[in-house]
C-alpha atoms as a PDB file:
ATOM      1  CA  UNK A   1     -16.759  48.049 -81.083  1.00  0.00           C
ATOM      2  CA  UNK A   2     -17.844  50.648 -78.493  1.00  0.00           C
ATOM      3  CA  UNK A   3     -17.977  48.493 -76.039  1.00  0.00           C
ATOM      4  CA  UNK A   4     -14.160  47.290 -77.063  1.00  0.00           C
ATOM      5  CA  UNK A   5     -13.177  50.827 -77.232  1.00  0.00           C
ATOM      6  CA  UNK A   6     -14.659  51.803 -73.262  1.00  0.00           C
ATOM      7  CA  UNK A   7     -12.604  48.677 -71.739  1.00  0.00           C
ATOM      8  CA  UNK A   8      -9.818  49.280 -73.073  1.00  0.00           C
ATOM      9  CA  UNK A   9      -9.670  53.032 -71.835  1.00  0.00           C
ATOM     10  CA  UNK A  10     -10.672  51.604 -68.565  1.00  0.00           C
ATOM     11  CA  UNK A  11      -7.902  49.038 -68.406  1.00  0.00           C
ATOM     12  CA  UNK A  12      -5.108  49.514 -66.006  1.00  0.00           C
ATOM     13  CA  UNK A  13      -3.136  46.667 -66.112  1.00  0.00           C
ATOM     14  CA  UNK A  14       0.011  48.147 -68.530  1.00  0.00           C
ATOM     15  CA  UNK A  15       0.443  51.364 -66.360  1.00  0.00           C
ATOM     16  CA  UNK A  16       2.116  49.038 -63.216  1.00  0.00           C
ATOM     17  CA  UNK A  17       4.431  48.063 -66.326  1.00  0.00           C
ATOM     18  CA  UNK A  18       5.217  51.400 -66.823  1.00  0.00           C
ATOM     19  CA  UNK A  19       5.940  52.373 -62.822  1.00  0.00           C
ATOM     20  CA  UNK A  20       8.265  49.049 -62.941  1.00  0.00           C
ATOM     21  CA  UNK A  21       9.850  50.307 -65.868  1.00  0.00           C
ATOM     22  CA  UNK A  22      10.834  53.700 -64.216  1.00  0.00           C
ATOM     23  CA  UNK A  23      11.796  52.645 -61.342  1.00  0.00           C
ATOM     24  CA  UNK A  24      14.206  49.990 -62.380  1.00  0.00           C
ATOM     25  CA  UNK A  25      15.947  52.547 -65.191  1.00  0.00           C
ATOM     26  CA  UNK A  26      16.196  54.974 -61.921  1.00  0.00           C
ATOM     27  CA  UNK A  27      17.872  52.136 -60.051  1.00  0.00           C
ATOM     28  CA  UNK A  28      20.009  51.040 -62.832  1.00  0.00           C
ATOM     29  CA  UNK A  29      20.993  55.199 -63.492  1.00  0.00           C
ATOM     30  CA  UNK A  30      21.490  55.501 -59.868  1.00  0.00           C
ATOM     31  CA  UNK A  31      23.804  52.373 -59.821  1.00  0.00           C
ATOM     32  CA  UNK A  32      25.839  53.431 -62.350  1.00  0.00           C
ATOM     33  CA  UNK A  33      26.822  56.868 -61.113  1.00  0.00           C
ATOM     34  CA  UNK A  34      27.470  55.241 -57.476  1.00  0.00           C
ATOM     35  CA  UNK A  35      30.297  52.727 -59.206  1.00  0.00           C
ATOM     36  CA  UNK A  36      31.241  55.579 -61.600  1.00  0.00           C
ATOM     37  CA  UNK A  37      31.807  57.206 -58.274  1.00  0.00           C
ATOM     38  CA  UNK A  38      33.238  54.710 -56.038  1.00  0.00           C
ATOM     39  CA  UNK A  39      34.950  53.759 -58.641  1.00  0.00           C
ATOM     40  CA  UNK A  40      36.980  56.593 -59.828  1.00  0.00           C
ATOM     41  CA  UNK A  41      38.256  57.229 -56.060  1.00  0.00           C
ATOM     42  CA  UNK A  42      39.225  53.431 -55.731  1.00  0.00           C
ATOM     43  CA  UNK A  43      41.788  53.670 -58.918  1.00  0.00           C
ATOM     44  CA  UNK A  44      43.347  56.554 -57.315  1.00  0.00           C
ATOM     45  CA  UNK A  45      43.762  55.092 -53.640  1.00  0.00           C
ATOM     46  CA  UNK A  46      44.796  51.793 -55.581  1.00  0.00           C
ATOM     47  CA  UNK A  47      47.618  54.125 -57.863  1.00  0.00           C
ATOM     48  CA  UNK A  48      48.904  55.633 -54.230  1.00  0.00           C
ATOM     49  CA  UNK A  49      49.126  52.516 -52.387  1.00  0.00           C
ATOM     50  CA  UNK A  50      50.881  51.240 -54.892  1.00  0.00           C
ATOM     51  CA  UNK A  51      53.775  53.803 -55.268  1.00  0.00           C
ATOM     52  CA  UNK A  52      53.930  53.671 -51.754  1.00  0.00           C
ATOM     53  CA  UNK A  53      54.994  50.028 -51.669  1.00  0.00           C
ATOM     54  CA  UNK A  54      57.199  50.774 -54.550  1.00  0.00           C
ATOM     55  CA  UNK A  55      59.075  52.990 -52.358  1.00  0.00           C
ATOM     56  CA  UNK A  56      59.367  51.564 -49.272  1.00  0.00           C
ATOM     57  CA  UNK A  57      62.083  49.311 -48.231  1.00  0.00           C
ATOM     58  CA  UNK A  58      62.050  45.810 -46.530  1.00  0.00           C
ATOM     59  CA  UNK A  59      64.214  44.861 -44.323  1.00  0.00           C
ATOM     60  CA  UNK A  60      64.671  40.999 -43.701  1.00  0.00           C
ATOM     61  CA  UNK A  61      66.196  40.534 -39.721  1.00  0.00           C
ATOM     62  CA  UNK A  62      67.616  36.796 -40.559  1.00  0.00           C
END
């Protein structure tokens, strides 16, 4: 049982879970709040364009 007990303190193999683990939920956080970003300003340039076109007049030379 010792001997069970001393290996297993010595074992590394779950902590390069853990790293993966944090580094993928900081990628995944820092994801999120660059489309939350990006995102936000894209609605607004998509509401001005569009009331823009709304406006504008087309004139058809036939």
């Amino acid at each position: 049982m010792l001997n069970f007990i001393k290996n297993f303190s010595r074992d590394e193999d779950g902590a390069v879970t853990v790293d993966w683990v944090v580094l993928t939920a900081a990628i995944v956080g820092l994801g999120i709040a660059v489309l939350t970003s990006v995102g936000n300003s894209t609605t607004a340039l998509g509401t001005a364009i569009s009331s823009q076109l709304t406006t504008d007049n087309i004139v058809n030379y036939q």
